[in-house]
Protein backbone atom coordinates (compact mmCIF):
# COMPACT_ATOMS: atom_id res chain seq x y z
CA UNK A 1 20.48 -1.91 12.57
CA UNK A 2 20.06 -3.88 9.29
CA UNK A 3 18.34 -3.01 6.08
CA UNK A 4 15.41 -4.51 5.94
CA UNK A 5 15.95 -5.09 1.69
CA UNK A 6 19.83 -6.14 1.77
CA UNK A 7 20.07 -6.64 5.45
CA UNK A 8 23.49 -5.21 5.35
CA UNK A 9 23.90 -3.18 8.80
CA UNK A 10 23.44 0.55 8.38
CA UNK A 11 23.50 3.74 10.36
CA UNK A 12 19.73 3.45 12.42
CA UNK A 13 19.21 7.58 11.54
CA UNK A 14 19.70 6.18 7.63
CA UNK A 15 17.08 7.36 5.40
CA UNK A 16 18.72 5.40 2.67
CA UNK A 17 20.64 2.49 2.30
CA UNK A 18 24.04 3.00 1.38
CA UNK A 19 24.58 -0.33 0.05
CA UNK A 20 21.21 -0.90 -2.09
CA UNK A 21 19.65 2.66 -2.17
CA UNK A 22 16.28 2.14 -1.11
CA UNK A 23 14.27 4.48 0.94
CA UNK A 24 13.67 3.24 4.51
CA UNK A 25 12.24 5.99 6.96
CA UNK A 26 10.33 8.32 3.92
CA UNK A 27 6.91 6.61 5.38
CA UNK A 28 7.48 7.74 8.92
CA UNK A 29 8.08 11.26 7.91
CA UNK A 30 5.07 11.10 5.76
CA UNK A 31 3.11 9.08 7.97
CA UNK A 32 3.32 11.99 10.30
CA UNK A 33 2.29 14.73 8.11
CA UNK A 34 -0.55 12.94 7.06
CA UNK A 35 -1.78 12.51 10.59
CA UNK A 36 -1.03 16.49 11.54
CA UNK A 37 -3.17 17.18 7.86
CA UNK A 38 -5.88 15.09 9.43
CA UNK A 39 -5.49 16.08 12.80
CA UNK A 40 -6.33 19.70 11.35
CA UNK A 41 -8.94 18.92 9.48
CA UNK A 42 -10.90 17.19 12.05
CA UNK A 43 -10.44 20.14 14.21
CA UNK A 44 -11.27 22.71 11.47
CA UNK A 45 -14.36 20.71 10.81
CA UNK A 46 -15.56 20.49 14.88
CA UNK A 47 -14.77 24.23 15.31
CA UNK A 48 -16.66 25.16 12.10
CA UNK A 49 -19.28 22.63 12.12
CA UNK A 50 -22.32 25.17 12.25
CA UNK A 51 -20.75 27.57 9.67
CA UNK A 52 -20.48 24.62 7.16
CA UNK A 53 -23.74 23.41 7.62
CA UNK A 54 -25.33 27.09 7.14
CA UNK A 55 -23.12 27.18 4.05
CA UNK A 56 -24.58 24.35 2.81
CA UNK A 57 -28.28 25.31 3.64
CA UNK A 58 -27.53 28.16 2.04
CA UNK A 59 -26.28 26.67 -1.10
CA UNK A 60 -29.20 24.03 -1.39
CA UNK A 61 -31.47 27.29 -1.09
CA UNK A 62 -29.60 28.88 -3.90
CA UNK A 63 -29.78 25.65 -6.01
CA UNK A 64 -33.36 24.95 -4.93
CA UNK A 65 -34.14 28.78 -6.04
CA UNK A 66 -32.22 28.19 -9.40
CA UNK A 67 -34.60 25.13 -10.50
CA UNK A 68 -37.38 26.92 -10.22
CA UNK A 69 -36.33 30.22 -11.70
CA UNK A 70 -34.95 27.48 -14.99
CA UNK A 71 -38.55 25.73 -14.41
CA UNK A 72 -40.15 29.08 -14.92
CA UNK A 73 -38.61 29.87 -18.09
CA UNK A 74 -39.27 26.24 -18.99
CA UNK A 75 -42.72 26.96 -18.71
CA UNK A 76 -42.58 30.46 -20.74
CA UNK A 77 -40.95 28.97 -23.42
CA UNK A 78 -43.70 26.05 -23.50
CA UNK A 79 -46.30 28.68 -23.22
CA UNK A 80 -45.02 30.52 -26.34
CA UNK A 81 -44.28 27.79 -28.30
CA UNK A 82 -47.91 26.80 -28.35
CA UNK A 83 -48.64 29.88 -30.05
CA UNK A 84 -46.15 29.03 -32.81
CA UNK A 85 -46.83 25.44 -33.25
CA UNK A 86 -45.51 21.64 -32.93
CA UNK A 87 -43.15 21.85 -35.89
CA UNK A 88 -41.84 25.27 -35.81
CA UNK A 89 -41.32 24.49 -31.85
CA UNK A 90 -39.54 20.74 -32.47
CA UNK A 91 -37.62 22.78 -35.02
CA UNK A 92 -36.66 25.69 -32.64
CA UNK A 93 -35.38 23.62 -29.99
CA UNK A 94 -33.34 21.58 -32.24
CA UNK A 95 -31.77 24.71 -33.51
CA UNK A 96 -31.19 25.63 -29.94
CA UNK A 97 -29.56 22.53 -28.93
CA UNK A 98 -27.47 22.77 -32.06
CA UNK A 99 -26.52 26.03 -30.89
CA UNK A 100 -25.54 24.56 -27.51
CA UNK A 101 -23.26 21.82 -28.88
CA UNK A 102 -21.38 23.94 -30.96
C-alpha cells in the first residue's frame, strides 16, 4: 500500500506514515464511533420517545405556570404602584433595575 501524502509504500495496518508522519486510518476509527454514538442515540430516542415528549409537556406546563404566576405579581405591583404614584413608581422601578444590574 502507498501513502496517500508521500506515496512511499507502507505497512497497510499503518496508522502513520513512517516516512512523512501523517495520520492515515484516525478517521476510520472515529468514523466508527461516531456512527455507534448515533446509532445509540437514535435508539435511545425511539425507545424513549413517549417519556421525552411527557417531559417536555411537562416542562411547557411548568413554564406556562411560571408566566402567569410572574404576570400575577406584575399585576400586584401595578396595582400598588397606583396607590403611590407615577413618579415615585418610575422611580421605584429604576431603583429596582439598578438593583438588578448590580
Amino acid at each position: 500500500m502507498k501513502c496517500p501524502f508521500c506515496a512511499e509504500e507502507i505497512n497497510p495496518d499503518a496508522v502513520i506514515c513512517r516516512f512523512c508522519h501523517k495520520k492515515l486510518k484516525v478517521s476510520d476509527i472515529w468514523r466508527r464511533v461516531k456512527l455507534a454514538v448515533l446509532i445509540t442515540l437514535i435508539v435511545f430516542f425511539v425507545k424513549n420517545w413517549h417519556s421525552l415528549s411527557e417531559f417536555a409537556g411537562r416542562a411547557a406546563d411548568v413554564i406556562g405556570s411560571a408566566g402567569v404566576y410572574l404576570k400575577d405579581i406584575k399585576e400586584g405591583m401595578d396595582h400598588g404602584f397606583e396607590s403611590i404614584g407615577k413618579n415615585k413608581r418610575d422611580n421605584a422601578i429604576k431603583q429596582y433595575l439598578e438593583m438588578q444590574d448590580k
